[in-house]
Protein backbone atom coordinates (compact mmCIF):
# COMPACT_ATOMS: atom_id res chain seq x y z
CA UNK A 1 0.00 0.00 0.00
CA UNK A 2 1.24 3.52 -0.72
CA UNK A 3 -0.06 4.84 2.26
CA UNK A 4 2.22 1.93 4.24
CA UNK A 5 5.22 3.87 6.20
CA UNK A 6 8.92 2.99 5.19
CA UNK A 7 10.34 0.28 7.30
CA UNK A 8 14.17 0.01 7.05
CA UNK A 9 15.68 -3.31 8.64
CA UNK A 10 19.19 -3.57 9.53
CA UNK A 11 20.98 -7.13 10.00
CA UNK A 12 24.62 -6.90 11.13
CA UNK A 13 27.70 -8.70 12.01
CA UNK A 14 28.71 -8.14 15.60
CA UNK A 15 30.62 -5.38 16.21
CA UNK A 16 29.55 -3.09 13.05
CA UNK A 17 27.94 0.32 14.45
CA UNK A 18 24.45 -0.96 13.70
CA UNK A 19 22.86 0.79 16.59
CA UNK A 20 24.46 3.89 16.08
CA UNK A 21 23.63 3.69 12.32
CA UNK A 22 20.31 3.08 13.35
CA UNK A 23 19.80 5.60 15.61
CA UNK A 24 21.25 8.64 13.23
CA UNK A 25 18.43 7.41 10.46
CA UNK A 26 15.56 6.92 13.44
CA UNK A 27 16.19 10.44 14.42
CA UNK A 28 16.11 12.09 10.49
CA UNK A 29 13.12 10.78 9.81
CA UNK A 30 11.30 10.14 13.61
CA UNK A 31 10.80 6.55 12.99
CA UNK A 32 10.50 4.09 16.23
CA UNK A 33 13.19 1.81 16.82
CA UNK A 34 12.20 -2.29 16.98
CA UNK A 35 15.20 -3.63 18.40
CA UNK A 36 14.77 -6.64 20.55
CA UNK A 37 14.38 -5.02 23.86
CA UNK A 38 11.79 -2.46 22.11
CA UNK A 39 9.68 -5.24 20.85
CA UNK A 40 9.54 -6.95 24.17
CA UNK A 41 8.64 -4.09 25.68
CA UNK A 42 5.85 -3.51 23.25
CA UNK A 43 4.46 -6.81 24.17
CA UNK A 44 5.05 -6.92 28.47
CA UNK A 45 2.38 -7.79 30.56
CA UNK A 46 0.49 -10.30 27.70
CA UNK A 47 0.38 -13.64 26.84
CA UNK A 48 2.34 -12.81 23.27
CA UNK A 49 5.62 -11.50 25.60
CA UNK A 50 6.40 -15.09 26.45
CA UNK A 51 6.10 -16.19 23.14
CA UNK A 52 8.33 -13.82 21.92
CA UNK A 53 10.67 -14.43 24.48
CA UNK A 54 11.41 -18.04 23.35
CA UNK A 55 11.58 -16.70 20.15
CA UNK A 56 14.45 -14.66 20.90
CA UNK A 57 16.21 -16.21 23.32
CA UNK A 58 15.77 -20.13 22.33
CA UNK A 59 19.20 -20.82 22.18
CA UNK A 60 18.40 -24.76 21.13
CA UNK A 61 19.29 -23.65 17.54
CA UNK A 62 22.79 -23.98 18.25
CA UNK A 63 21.87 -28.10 19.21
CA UNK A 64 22.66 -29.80 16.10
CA UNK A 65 20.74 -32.69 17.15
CA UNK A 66 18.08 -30.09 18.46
CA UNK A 67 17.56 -28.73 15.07
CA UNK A 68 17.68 -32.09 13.22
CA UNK A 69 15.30 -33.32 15.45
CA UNK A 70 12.66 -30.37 15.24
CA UNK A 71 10.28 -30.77 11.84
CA UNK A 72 9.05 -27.66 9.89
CA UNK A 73 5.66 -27.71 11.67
CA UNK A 74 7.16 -28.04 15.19
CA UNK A 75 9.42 -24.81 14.94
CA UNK A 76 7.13 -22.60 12.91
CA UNK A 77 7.97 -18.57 12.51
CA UNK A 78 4.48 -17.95 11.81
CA UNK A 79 3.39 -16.85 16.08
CA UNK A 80 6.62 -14.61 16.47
CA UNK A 81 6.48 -13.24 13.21
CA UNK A 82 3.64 -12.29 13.53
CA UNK A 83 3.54 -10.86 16.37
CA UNK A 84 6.40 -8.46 15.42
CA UNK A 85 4.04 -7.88 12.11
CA UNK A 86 1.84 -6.27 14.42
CA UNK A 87 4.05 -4.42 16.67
CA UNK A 88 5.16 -2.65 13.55
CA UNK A 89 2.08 -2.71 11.93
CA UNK A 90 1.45 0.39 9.58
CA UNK A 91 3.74 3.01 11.84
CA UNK A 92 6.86 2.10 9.92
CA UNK A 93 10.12 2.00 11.70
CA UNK A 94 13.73 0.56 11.72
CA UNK A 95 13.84 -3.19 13.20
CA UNK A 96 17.10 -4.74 13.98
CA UNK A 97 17.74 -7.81 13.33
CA UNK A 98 15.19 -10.37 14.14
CA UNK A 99 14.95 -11.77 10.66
CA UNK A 100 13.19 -8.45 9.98
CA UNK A 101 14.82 -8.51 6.05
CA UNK A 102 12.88 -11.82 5.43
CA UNK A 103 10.20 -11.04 7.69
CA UNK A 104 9.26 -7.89 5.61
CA UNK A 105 10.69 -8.87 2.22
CA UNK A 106 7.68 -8.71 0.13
CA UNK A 107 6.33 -5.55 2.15
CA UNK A 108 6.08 -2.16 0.05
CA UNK A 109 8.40 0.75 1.10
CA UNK A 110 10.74 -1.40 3.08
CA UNK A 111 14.58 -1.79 2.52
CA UNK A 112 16.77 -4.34 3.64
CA UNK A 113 20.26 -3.90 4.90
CA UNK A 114 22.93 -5.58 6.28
CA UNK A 115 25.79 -4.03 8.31
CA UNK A 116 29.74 -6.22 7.77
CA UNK A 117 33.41 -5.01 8.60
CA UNK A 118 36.81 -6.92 8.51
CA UNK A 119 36.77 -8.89 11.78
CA UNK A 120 39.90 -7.07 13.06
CA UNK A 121 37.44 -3.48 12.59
CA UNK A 122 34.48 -4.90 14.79
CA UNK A 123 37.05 -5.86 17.41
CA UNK A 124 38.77 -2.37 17.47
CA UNK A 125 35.09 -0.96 17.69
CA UNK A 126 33.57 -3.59 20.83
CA UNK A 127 37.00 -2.84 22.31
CA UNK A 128 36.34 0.68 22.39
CA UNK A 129 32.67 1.07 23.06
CA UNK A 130 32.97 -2.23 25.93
CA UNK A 131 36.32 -1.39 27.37
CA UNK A 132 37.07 -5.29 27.12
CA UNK A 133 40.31 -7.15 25.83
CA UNK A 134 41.15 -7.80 21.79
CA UNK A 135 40.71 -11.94 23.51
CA UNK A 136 36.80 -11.01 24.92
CA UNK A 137 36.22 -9.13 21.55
CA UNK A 138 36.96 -11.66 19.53
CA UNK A 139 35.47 -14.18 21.12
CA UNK A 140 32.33 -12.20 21.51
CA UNK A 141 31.95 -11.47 17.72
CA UNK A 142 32.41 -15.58 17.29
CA UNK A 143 29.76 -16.23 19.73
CA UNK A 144 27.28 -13.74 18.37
CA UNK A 145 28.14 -13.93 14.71
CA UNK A 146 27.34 -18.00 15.46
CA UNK A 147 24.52 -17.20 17.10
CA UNK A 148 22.88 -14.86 14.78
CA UNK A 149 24.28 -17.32 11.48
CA UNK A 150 22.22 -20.04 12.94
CA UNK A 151 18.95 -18.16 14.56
CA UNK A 152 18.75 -16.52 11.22
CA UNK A 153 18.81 -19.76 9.25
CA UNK A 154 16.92 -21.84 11.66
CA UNK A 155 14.03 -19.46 11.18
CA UNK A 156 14.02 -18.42 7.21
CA UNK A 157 16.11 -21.44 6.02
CA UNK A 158 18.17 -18.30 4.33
CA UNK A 159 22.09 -17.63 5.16
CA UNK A 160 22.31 -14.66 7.32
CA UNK A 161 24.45 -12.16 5.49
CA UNK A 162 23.82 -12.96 1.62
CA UNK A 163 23.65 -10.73 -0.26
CA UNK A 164 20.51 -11.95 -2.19
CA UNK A 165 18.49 -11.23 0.98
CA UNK A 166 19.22 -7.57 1.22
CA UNK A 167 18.78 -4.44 -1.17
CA UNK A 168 22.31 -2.54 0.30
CA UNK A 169 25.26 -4.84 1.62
CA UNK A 170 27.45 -1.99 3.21
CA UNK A 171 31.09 -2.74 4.85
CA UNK A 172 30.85 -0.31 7.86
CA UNK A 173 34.53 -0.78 8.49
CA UNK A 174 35.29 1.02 5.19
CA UNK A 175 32.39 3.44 4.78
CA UNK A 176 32.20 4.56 9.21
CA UNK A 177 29.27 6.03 10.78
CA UNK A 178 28.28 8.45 8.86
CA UNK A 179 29.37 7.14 5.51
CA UNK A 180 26.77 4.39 5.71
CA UNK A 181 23.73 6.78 6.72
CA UNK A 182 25.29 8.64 3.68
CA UNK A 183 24.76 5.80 1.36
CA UNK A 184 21.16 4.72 3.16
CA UNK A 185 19.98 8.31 2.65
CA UNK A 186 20.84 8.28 -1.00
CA UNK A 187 19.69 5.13 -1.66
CA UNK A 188 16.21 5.99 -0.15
CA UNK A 189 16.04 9.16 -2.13
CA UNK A 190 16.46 6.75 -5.52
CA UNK A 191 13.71 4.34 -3.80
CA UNK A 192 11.70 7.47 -3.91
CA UNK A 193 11.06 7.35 -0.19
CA UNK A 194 12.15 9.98 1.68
């Protein structure tokens, strides 16, 4: 629908400025953020908040045997995803990972992102902005990037991170900050969004 607000999601590798990204385009354009902790939030207090929860914090797709042992109408997307469907709803926004590229894939007015630097980049940057050790960074971004590799697949059957699942594939380490809400900005302007 025309009428339908943009929706930009962002996927990223751990340790890319994602949030910050995020937060430079939420404030241009006044759009809520639907991070994880916002969409919980939206949903406290009700039955769907538990659902949700599992959702994002079922860690039983790193269980090989887990996974092999779940069938396609055991570990269906359809409750969560549709529950974010309606946090969102018509109001637009930027959501942030959840599967939010394939979740909103065939929606009008959305573009899909996804946020990658060289590994040795997104330590520098956690090491920074955490105040841990090059060791905790980099085991962090293996952890994560696992983590979000296999919640992303488990859920879409996609890869997390190819390129065919996103309109703008932008390496944060090269481009910074402001560089990538640069490129975003343009490349809404030729969407004829903004």
């Amino acid at each position: 629908m025309a009428d339908e607000k943009m929706i930009i999601t962002i996927g990223r590798e751990h340790g890319t400025m994602g949030e910050k990204i995020a937060e430079k385009i939420r404030r241009k354009f006044d759009l809520p953020l639907y991070d994880k902790a916002h969409l919980l939030r939206a949903v406290e207090g009700s039955d769907e908040y538990d659902e949700l929860n599992a959702f994002f914090n079922d860690r039983k797709v790193n269980s090989l045997l887990y996974a092999i042992a779940m069938s396609e109408s055991v570990r269906s997307n359809d409750v969560p995803f549709g529950i974010i469907k309606n946090i969102v709803g018509d109001t637009g926004g930027i959501v942030m990972d959840s599967c939010g590229n394939y979740l909103f894939r065939d929606r009008p007015n959305t573009v899909r992102i996804f946020l990658h630097a060289k590994k040795e980049i997104r330590v520098n940057n956690l090491m920074k902005n955490l105040g841990i050790t090059k060791e905790q960074a980099q085991k962090e971004i293996e952890t994560e990037d696992s983590k979000r590799y296999e919640f992303h697949k488990y859920y879409t059957d996609e890869i997390w991170g190819a390129s065919k699942g996103y309109e703008l594939c932008l390496d944060e380490g090269i481009l910074g900050i402001d560089g990538c809400v640069e490129m975003i900005l343009d490349y809404l302007k030729i969407r004829k969004l903004i």
